[in-house]
Protein backbone atom coordinates (compact mmCIF):
# COMPACT_ATOMS: atom_id res chain seq x y z
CA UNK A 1 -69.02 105.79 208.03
CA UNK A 2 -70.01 102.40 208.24
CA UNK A 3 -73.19 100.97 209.82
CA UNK A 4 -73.50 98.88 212.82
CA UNK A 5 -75.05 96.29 210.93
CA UNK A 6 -72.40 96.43 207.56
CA UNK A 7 -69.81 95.84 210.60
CA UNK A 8 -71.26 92.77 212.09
CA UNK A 9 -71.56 91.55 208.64
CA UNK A 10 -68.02 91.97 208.21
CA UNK A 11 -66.98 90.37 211.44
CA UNK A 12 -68.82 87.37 210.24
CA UNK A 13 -67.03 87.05 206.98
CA UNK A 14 -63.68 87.53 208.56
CA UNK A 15 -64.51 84.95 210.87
CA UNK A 16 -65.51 82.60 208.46
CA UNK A 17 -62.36 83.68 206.74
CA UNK A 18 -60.26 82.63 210.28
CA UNK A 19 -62.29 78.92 209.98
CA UNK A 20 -60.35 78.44 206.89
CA UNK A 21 -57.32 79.29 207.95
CA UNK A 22 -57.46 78.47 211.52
CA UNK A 23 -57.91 74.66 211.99
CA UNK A 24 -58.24 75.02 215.89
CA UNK A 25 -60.54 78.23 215.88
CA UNK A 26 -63.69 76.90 218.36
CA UNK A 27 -65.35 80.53 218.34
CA UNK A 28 -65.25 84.32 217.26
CA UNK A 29 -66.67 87.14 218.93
CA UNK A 30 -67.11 90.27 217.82
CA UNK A 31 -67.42 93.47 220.28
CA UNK A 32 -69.53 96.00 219.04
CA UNK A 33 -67.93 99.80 218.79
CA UNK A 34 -70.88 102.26 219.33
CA UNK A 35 -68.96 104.62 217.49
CA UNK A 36 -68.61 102.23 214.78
CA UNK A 37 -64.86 103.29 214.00
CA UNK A 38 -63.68 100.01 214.70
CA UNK A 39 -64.27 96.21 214.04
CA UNK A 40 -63.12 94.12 217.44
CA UNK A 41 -62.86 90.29 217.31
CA UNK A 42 -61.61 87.99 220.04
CA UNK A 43 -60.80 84.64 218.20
CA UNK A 44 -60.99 81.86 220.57
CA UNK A 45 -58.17 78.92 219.64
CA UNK A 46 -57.42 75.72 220.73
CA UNK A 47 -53.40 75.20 221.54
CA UNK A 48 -52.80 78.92 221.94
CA UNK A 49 -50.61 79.51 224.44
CA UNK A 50 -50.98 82.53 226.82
CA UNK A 51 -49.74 83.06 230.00
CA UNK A 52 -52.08 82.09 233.08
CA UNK A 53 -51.92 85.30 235.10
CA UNK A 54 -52.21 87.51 232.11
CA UNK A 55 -54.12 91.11 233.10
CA UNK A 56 -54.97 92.07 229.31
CA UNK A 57 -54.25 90.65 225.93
CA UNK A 58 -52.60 91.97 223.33
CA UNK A 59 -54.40 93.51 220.33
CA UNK A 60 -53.46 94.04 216.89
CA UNK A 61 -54.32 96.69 214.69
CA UNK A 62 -54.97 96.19 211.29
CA UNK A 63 -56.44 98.61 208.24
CA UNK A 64 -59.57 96.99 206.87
CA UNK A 65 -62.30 98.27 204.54
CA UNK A 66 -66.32 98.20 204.26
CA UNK A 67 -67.75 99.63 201.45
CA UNK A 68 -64.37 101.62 200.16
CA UNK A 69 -64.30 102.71 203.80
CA UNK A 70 -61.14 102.46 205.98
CA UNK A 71 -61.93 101.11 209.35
CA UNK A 72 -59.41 99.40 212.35
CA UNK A 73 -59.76 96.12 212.60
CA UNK A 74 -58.60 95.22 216.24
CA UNK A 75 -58.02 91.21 216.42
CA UNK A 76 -57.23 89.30 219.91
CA UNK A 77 -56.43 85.80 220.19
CA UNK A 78 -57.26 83.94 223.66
CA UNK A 79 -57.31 80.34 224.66
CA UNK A 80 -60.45 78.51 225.56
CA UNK A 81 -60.00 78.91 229.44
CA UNK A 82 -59.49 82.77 228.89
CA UNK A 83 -63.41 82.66 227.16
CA UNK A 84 -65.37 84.90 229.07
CA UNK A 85 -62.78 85.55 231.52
CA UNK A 86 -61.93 89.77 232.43
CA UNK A 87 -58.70 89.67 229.99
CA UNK A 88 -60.42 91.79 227.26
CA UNK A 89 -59.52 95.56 226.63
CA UNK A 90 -61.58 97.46 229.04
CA UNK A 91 -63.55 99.82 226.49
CA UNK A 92 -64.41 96.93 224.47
CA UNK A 93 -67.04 96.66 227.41
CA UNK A 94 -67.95 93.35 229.13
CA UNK A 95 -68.48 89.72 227.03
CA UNK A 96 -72.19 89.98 227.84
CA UNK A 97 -72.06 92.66 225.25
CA UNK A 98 -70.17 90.29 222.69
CA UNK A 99 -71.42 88.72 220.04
CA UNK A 100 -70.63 85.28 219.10
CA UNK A 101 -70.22 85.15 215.30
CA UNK A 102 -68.80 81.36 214.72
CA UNK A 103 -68.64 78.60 217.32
């Protein structure tokens, strides 16, 4: 199983993987798992359209490795006035417990 700190590293490459590839990305954050089973990023973009009254966003799943270890990578996308607002999946936990890994 991968480490806490293997996964954060991780969420910081795939962010600076999004920066290439995402020319209005302002920030990622990446919600620690306790469990470490998962890797969970919220990518914060500028022009990406949600709607205002959303409840929760949608997450996608994706198969990822560390270390010739399969893990989920969850990804979210939100728009900067959704940034710290309650839209997150509730066992990711609160944004106080996020960590900002670009922006």
């Amino acid at each position: 199983m991968a480490t806490q700190t293997e996964i954060e590293i991780e969420a910081k490459k795939l962010a600076q993987s999004y920066v290439e590839s995402e020319p209005g990305l302002k920030s990622v954050y990446w919600f620690p798992d306790q469990s470490n089973n998962e890797i969970r990023i919220i990518d914060v973009v500028d022009g990406y359209f949600t709607s205002p009254s959303i409840e929760t966003i949608d997450v996608f799943v994706f198969k990822h490795t560390i270390n010739n270890q399969l893990i989920n990578l969850l990804v979210g996308t939100i728009p900067p006035s959704l940034e710290n607002q309650p839209v997150i999946p509730s066992e990711w936990g609160a944004w106080s417990k996020a960590i900002k890994v670009y922006g």
